[in-house]
C-alpha atoms as a PDB file:
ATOM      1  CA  UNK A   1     -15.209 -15.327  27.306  1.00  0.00           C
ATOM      2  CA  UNK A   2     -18.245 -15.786  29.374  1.00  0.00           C
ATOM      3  CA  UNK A   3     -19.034 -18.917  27.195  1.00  0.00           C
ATOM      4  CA  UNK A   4     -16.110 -20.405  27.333  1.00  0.00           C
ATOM      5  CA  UNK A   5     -15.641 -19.577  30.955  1.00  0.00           C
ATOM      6  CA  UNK A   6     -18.116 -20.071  33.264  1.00  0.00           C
ATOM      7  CA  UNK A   7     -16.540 -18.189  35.830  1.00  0.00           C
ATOM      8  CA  UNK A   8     -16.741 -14.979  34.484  1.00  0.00           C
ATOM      9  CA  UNK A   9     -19.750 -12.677  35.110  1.00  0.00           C
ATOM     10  CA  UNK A  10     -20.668  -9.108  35.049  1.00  0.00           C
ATOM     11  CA  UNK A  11     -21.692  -7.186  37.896  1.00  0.00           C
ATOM     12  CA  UNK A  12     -22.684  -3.481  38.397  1.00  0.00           C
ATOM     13  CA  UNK A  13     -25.614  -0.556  37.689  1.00  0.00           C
ATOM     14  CA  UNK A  14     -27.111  -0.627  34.192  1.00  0.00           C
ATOM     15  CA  UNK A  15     -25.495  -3.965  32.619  1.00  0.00           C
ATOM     16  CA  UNK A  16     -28.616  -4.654  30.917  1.00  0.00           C
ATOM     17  CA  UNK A  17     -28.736  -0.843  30.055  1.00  0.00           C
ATOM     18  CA  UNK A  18     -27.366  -0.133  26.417  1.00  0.00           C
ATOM     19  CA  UNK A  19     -27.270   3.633  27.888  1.00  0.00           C
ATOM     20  CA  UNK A  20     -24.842   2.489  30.822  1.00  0.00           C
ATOM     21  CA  UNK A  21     -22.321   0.399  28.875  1.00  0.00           C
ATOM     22  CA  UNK A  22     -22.467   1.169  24.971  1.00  0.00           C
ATOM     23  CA  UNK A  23     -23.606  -1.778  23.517  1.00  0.00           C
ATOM     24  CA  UNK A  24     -20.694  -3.783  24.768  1.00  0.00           C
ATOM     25  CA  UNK A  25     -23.107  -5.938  27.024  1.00  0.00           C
ATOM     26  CA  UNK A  26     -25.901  -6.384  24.413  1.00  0.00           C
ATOM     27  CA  UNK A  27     -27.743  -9.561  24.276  1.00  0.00           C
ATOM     28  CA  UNK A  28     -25.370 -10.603  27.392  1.00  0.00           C
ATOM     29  CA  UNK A  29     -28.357 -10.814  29.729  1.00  0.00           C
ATOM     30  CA  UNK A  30     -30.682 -13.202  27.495  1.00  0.00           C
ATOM     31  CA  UNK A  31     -28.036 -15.393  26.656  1.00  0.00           C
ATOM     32  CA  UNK A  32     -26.402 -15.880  30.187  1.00  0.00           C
ATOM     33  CA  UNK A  33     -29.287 -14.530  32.332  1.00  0.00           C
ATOM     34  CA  UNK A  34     -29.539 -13.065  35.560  1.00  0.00           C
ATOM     35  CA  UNK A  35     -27.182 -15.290  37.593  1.00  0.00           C
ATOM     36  CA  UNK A  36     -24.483 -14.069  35.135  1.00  0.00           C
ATOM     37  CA  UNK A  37     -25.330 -10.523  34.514  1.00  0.00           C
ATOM     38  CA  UNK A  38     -26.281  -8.720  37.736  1.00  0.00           C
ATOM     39  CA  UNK A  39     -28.068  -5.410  37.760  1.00  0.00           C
ATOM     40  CA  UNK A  40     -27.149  -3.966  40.748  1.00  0.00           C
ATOM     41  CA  UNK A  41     -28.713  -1.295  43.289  1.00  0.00           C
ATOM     42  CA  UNK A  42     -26.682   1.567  43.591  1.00  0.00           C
ATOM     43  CA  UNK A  43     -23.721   1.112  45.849  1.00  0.00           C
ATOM     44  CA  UNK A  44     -20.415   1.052  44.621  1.00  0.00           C
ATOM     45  CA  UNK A  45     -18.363  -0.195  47.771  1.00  0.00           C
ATOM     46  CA  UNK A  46     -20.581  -3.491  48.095  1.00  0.00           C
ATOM     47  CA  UNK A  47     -20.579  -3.611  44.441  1.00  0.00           C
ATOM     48  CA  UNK A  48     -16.865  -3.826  44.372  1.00  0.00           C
ATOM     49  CA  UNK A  49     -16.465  -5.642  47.582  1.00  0.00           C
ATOM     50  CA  UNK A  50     -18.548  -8.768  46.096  1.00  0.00           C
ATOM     51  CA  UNK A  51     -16.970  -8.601  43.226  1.00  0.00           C
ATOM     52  CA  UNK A  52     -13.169  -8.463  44.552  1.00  0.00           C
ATOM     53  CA  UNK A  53     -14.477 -11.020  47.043  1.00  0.00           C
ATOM     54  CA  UNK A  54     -15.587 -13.307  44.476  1.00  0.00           C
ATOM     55  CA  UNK A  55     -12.191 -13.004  42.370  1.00  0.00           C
ATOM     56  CA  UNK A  56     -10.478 -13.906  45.602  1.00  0.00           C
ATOM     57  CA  UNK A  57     -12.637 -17.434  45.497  1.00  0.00           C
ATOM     58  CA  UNK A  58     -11.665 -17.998  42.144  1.00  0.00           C
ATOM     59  CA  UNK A  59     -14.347 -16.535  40.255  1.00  0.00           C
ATOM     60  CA  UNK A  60     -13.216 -14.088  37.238  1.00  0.00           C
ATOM     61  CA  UNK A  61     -15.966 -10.842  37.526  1.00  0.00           C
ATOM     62  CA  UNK A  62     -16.095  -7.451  35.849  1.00  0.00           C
ATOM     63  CA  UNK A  63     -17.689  -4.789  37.530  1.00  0.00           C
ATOM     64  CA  UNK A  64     -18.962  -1.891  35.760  1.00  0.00           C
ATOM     65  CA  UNK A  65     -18.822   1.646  37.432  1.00  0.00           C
ATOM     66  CA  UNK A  66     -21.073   3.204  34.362  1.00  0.00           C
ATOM     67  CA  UNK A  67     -19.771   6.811  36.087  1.00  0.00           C
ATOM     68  CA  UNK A  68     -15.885   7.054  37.388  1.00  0.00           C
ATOM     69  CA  UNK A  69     -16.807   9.603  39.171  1.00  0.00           C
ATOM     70  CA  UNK A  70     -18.966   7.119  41.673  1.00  0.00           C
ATOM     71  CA  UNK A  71     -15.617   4.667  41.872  1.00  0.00           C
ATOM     72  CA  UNK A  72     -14.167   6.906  44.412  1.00  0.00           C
ATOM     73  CA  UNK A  73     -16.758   5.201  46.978  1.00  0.00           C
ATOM     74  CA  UNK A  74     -15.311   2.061  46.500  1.00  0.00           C
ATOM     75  CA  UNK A  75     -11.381   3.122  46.932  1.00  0.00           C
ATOM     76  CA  UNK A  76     -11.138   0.602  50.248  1.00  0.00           C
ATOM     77  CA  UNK A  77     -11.708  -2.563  48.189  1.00  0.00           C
ATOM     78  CA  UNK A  78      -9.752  -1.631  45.308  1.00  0.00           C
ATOM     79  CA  UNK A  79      -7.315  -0.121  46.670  1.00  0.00           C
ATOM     80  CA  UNK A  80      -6.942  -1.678  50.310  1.00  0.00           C
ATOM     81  CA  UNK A  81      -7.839  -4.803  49.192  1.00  0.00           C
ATOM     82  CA  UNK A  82      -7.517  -6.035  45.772  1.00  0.00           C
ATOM     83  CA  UNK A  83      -4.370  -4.383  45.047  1.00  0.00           C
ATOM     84  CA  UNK A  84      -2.265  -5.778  47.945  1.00  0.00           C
ATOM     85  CA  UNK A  85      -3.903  -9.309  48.243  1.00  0.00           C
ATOM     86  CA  UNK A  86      -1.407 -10.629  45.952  1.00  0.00           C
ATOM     87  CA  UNK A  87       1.389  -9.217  47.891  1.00  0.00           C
ATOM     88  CA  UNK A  88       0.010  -9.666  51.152  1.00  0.00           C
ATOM     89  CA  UNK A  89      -0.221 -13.235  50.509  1.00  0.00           C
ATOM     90  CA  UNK A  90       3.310 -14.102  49.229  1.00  0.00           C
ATOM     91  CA  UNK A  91       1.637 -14.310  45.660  1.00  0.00           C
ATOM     92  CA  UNK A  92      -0.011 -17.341  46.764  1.00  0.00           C
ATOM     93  CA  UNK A  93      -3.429 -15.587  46.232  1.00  0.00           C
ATOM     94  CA  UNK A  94      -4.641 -14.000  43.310  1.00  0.00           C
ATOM     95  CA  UNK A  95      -7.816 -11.310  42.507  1.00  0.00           C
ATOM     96  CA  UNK A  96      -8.362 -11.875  39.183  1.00  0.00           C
ATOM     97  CA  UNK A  97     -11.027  -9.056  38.889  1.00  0.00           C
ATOM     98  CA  UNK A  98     -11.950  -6.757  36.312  1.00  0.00           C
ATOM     99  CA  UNK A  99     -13.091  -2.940  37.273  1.00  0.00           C
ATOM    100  CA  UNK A 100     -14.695  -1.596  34.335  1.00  0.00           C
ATOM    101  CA  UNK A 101     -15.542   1.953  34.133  1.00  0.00           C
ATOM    102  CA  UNK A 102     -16.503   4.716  31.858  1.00  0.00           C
ATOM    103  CA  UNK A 103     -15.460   8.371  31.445  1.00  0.00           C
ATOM    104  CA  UNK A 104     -18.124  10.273  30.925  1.00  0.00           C
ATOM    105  CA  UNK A 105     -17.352  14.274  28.962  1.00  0.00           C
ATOM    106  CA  UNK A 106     -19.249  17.201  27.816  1.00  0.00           C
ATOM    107  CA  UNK A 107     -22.903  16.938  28.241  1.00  0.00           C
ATOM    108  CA  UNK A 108     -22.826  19.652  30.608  1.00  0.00           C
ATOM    109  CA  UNK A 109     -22.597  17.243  32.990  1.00  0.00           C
ATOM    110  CA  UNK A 110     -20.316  19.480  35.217  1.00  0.00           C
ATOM    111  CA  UNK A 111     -17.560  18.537  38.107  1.00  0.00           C
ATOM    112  CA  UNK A 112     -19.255  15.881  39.545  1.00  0.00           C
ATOM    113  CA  UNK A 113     -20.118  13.343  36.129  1.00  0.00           C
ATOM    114  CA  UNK A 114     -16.958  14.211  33.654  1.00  0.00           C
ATOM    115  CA  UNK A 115     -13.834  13.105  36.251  1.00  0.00           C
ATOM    116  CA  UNK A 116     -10.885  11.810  34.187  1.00  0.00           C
ATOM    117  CA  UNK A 117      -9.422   9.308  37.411  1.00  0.00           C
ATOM    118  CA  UNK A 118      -6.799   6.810  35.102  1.00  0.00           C
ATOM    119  CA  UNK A 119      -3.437   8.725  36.805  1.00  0.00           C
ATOM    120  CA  UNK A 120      -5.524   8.046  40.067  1.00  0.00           C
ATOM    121  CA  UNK A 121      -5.376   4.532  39.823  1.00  0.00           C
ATOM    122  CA  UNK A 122      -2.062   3.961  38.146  1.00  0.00           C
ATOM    123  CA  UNK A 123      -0.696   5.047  41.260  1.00  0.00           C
ATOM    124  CA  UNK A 124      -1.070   2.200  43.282  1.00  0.00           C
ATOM    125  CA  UNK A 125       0.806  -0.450  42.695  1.00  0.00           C
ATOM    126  CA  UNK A 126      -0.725  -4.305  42.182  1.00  0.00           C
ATOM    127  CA  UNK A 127      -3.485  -2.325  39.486  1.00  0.00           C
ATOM    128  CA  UNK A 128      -2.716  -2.603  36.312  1.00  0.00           C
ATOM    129  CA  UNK A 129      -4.484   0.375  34.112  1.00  0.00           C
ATOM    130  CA  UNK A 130      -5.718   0.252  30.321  1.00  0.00           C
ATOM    131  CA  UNK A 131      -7.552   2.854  28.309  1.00  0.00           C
ATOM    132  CA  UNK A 132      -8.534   1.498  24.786  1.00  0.00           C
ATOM    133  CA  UNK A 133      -8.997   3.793  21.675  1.00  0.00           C
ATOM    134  CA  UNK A 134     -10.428   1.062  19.317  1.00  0.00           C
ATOM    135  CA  UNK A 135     -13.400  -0.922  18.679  1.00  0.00           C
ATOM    136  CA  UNK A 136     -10.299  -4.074  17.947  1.00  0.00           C
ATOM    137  CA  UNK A 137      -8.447  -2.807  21.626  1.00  0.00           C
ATOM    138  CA  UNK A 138     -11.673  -2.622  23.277  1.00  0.00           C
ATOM    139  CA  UNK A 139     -12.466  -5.973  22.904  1.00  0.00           C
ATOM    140  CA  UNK A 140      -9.044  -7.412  22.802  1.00  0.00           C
ATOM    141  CA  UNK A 141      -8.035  -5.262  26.084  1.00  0.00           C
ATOM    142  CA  UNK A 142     -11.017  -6.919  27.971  1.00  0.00           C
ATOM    143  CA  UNK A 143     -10.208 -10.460  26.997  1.00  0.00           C
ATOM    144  CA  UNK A 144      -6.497  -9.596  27.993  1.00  0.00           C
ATOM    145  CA  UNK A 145      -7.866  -8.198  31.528  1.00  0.00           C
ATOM    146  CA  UNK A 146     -10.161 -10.733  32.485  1.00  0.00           C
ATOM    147  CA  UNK A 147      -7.182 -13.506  31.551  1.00  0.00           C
ATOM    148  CA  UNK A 148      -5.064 -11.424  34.020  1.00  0.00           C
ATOM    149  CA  UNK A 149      -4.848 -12.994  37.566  1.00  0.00           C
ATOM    150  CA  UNK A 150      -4.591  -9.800  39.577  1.00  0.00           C
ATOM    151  CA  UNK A 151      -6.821  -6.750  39.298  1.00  0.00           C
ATOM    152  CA  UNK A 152      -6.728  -4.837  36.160  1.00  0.00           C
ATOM    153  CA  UNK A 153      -9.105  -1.509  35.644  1.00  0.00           C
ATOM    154  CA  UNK A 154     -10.462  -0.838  32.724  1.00  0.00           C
ATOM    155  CA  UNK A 155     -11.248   2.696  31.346  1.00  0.00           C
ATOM    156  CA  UNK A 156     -13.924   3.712  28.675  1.00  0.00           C
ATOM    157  CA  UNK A 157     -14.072   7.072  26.871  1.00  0.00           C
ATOM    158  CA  UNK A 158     -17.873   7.799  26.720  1.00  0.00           C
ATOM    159  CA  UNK A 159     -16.662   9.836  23.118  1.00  0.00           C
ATOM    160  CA  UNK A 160     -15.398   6.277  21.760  1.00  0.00           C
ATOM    161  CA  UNK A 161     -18.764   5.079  21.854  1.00  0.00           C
ATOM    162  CA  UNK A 162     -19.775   6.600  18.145  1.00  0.00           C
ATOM    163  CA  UNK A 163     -16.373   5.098  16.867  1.00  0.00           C
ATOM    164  CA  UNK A 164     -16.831   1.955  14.659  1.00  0.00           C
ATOM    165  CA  UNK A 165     -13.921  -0.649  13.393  1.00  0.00           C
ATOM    166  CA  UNK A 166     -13.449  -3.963  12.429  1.00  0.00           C
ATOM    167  CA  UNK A 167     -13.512  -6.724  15.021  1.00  0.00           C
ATOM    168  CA  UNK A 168     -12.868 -10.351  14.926  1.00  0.00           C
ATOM    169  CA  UNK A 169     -15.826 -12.893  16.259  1.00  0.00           C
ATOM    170  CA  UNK A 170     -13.013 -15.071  17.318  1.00  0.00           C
ATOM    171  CA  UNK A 171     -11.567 -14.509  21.010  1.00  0.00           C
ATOM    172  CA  UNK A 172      -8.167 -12.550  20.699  1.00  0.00           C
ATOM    173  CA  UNK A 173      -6.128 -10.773  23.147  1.00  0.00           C
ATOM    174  CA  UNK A 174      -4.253  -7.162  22.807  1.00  0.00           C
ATOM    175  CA  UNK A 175      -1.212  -7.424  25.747  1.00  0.00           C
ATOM    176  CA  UNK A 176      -1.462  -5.341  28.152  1.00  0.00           C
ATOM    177  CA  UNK A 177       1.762  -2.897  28.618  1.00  0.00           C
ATOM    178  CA  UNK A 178       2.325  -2.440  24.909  1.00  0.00           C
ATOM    179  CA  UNK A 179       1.431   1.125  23.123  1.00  0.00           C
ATOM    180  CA  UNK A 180       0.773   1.172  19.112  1.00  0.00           C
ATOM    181  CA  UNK A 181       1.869   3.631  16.589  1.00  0.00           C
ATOM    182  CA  UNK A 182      -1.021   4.806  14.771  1.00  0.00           C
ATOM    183  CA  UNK A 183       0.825   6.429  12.372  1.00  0.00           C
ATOM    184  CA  UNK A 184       4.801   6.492  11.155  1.00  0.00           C
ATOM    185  CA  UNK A 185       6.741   9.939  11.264  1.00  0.00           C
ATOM    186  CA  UNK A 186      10.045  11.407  11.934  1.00  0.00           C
ATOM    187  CA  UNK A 187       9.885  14.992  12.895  1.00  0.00           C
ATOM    188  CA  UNK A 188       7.512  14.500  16.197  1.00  0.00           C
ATOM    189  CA  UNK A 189       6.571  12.087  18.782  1.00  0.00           C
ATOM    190  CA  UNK A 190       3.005  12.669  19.681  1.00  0.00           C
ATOM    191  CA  UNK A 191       1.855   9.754  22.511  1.00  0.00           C
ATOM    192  CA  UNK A 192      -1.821  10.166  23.137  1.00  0.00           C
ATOM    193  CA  UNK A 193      -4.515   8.359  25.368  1.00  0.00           C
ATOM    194  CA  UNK A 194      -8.044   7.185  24.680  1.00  0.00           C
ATOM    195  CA  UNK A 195      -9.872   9.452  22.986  1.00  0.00           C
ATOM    196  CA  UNK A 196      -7.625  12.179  22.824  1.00  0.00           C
ATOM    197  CA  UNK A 197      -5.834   9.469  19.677  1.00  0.00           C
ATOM    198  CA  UNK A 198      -8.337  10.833  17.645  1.00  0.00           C
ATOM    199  CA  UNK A 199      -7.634  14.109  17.881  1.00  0.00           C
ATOM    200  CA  UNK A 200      -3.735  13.791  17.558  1.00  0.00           C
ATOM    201  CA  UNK A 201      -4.343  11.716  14.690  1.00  0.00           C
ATOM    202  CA  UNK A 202      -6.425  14.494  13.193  1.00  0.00           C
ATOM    203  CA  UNK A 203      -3.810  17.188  14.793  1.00  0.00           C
ATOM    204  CA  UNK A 204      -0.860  14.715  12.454  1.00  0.00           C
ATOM    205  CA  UNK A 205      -3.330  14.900   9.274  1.00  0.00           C
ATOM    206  CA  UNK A 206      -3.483  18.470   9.302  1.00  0.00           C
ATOM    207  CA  UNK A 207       0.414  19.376   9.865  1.00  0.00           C
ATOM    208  CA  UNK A 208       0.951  16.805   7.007  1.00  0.00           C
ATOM    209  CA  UNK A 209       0.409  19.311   4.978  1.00  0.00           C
ATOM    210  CA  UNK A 210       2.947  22.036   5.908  1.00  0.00           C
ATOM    211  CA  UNK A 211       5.551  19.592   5.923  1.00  0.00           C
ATOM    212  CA  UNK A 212       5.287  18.083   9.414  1.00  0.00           C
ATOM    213  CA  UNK A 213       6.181  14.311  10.231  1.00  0.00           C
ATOM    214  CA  UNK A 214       4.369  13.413  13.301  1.00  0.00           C
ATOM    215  CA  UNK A 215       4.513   9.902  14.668  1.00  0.00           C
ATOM    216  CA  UNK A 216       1.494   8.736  16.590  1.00  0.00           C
ATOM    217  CA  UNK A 217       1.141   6.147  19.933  1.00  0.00           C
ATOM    218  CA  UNK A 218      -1.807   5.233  21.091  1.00  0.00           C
ATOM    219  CA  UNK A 219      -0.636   4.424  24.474  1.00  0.00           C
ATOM    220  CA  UNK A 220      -3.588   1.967  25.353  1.00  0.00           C
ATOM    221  CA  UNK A 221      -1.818   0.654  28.755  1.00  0.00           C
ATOM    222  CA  UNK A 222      -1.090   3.091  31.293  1.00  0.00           C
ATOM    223  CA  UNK A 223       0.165   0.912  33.955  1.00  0.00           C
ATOM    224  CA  UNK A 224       2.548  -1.078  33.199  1.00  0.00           C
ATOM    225  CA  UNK A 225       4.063   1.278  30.116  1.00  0.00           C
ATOM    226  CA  UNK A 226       5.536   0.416  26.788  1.00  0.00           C
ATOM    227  CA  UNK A 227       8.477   2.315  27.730  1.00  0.00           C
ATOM    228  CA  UNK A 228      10.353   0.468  25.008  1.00  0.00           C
ATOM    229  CA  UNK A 229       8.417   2.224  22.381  1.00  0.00           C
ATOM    230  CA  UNK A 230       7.837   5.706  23.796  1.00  0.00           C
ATOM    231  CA  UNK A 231      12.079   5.821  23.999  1.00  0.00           C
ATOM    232  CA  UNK A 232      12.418   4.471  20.347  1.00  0.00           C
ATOM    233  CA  UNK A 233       9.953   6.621  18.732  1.00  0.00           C
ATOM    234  CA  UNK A 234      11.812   9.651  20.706  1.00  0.00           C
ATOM    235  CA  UNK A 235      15.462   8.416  19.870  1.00  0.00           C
ATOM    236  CA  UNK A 236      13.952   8.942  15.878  1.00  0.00           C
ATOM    237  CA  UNK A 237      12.648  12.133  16.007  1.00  0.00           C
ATOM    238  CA  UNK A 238      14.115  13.946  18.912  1.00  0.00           C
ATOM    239  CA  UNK A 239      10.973  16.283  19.739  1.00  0.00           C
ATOM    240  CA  UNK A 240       7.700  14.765  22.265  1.00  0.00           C
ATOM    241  CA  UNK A 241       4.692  15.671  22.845  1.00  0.00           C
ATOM    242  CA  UNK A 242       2.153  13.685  25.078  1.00  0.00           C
ATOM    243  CA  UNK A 243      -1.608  14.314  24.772  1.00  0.00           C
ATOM    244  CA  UNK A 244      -4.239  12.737  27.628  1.00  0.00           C
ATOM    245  CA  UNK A 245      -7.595  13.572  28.404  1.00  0.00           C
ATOM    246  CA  UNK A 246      -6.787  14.280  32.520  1.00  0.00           C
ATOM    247  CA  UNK A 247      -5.375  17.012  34.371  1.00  0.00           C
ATOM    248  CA  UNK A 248      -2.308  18.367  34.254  1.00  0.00           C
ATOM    249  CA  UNK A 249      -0.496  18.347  37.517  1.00  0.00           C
ATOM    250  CA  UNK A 250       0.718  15.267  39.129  1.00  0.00           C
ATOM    251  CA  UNK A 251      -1.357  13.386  36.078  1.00  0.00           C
ATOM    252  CA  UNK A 252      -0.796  10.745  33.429  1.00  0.00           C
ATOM    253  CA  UNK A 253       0.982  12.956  31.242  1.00  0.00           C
ATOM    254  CA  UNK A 254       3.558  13.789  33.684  1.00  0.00           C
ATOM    255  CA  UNK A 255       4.754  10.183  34.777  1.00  0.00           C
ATOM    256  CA  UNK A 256       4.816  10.135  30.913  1.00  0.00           C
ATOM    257  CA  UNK A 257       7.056  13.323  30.232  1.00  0.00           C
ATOM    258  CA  UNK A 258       9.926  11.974  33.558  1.00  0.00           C
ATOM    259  CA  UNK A 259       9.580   8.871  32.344  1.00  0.00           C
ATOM    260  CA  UNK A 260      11.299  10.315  28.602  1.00  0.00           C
ATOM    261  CA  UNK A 261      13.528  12.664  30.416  1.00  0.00           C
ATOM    262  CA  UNK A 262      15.023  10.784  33.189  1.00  0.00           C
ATOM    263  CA  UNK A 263      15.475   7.393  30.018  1.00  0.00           C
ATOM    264  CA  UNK A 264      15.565   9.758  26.597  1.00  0.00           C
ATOM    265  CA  UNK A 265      16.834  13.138  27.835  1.00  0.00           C
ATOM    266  CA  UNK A 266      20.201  12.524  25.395  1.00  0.00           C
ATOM    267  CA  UNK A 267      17.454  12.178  22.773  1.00  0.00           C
ATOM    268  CA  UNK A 268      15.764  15.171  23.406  1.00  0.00           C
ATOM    269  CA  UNK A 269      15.869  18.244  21.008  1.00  0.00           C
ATOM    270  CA  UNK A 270      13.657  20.273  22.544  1.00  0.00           C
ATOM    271  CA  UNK A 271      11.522  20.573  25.744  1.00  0.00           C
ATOM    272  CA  UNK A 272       8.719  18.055  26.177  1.00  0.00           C
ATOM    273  CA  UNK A 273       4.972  19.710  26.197  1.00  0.00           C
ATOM    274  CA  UNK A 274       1.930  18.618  27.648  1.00  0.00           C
ATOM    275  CA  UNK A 275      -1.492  18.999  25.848  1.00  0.00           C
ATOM    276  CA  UNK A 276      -3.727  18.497  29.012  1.00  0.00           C
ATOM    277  CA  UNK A 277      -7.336  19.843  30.869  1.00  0.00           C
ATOM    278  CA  UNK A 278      -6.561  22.712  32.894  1.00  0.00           C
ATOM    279  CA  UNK A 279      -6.400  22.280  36.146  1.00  0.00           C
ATOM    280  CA  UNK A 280     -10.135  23.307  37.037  1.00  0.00           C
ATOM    281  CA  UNK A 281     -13.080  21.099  37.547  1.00  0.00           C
ATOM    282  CA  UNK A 282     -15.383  20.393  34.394  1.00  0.00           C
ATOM    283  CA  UNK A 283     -17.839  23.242  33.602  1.00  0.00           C
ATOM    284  CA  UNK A 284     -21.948  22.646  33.336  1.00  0.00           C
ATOM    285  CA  UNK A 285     -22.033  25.430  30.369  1.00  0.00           C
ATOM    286  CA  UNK A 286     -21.648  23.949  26.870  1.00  0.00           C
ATOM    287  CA  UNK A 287     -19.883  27.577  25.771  1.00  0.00           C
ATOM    288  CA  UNK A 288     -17.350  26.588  28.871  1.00  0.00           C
ATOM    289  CA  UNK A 289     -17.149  22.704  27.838  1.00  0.00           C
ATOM    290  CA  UNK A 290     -15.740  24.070  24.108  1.00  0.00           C
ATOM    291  CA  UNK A 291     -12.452  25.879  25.927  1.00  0.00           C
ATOM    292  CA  UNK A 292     -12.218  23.099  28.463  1.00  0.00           C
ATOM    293  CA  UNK A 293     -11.833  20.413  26.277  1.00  0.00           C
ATOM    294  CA  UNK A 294      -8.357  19.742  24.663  1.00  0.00           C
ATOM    295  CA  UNK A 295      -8.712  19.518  20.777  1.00  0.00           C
ATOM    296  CA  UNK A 296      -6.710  18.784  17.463  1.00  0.00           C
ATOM    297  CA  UNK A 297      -6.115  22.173  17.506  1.00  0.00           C
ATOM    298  CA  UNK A 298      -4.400  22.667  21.440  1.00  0.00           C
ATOM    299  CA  UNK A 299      -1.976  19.797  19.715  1.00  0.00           C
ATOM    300  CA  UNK A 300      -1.140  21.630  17.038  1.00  0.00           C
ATOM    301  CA  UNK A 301      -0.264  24.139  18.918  1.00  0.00           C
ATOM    302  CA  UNK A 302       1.500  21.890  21.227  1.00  0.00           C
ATOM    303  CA  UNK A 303       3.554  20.823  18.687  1.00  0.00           C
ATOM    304  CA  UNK A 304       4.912  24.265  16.622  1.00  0.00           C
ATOM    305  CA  UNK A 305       5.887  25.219  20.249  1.00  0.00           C
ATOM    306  CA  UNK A 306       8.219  21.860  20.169  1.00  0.00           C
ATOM    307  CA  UNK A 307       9.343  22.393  16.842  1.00  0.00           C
ATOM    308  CA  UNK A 308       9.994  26.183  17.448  1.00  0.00           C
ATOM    309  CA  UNK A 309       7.316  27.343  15.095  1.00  0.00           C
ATOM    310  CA  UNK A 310       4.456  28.305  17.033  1.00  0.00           C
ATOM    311  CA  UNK A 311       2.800  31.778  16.421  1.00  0.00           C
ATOM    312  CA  UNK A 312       3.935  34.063  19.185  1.00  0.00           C
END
């Protein structure tokens, strides 16, 4: 994109940093150089406020927020500001900017470093929210984003960084508001986000063998949702279970859950259950980070309890 386009540019702390961003920006300074790829002093509201600023003069940035955590300082111009512009302005002025940021988890990195913020942002309306699972989404995601005219945040799982796929040289787009199944079944709906798709896949693999159908989404686009497919995939197999890597109340997986009842509740066999964090703030001991964490094994559980086979 950024040779084809030469209004797009990245902007934020630790671009040239393999640490900061995976190695998703590798080589990106020595090919475009500094006026291109800005390492930033740290300051997320005038990070975000140049780059939202520059979108709104027809520029194309993404800004990285290597912590979500630190995006809460720049809430005024993303929230204030790039997602009304549009509306403000009768839709006859656009902020095509990118907000790239990563999730960081486990580490004992504690309350302040490990915030899960997607539900956050999904509720404002003008931002448009994806969460990639993928090496092939990742890439085809950001393409898709940084094509979008309005504001569209982007979410990395720190976890997805060890995960390794094919991907195309070419330059290819994933849309944004369409889930994927991962994989076919027709006992179980099982709708997962980010990184937590790996561990409902594995949670699928392992009821497989007692006899246990489960059909995996990846969700990939919070805001706007592939409601189309969540309601199909629940029509089939009557049971759902949703699976995402934030908090429980008033989070993702909620909107998720009213969004099948108040469409798919004629559908519904069984209650829907949420696989979830607790609602506590992440622990700095490793021993705590184990029972924090949601695994394959909280979905399995998750799912006996919808089927009516969990161990009592």
């Amino acid at each position: 994109m950024m040779s084809s386009d030469k209004s797009v540019f990245l902007i934020g702390q630790g671009v040239k940093s393999p640490w900061y961003v995976g190695n998703t920006a590798r080589g990106l300074l020595e090919k475009f150089g500094t006026e291109r790829v800005i390492d930033t002093p740290v300051s997320e509201n005038a990070i975000t406020g140049v780059a939202v600023g520059a979108a709104i003069a027809g520029m194309r940035p993404v800004v990285v927020h290597p912590r979500m955590d630190f995006m809460l300082y720049a809430m005024d111009p993303i929230i204030n500001e790039a997602a009304n512009w549009h509306y403000m302005f009768g839709g006859r002025s656009n902020v095509p900017v990118v907000i790239w940021s990563i999730i960081n988890r486990g580490g004992e990195q504690a309350a302040q470093h490990s915030q899960a913020l997607h539900a956050l942002f999904a509720h404002i309306p003008g931002l448009k929210v994806v969460m990639p699972s993928t090496p092939y989404d990742a890439k085809g995601l950001m393409i898709s984003a940084i094509k979008d005219d309005n504001p569209v945040i982007y979410i990395d799982d720190r976890w997805l960084y060890n995960i390794e796929g094919e991907v195309p040289e070419e330059i290819y787009e994933v849309p944004i508001g369409k889930a994927i199944i991962r994989k076919e079944g027709k006992d179980i709906t099982l709708a997962a986000t980010s990184y937590m798709v790996y561990e409902a896949i594995q949670a699928a693999e392992e009821l497989s063998k007692d006899g246990i159908d489960v059909e995996v989404i990846d969700i990939r686009s919070i805001k706007p949702l592939d409601k189309k497919m969540l309601l199909n995939s629940v029509q089939k197999t009557g049971r759902f279970v949703v699976v995402d890597g934030g908090w429980k109340t008033c989070g993702f997986s909620a909107e998720v859950s009213a969004l099948v009842s108040e469409n798919g509740f004629k559908y519904l066999k069984a209650p829907i259950i949420r696989v979830t964090l607790p609602d506590t703030p992440a622990p700095a001991s490793y021993r705590l980070e184990k029972e924090y964490y949601p695994t394959h094994i909280d979905i399995i559980k998750g799912i006996k309890k919808a089927i009516g086979d969990e161990e009592e």
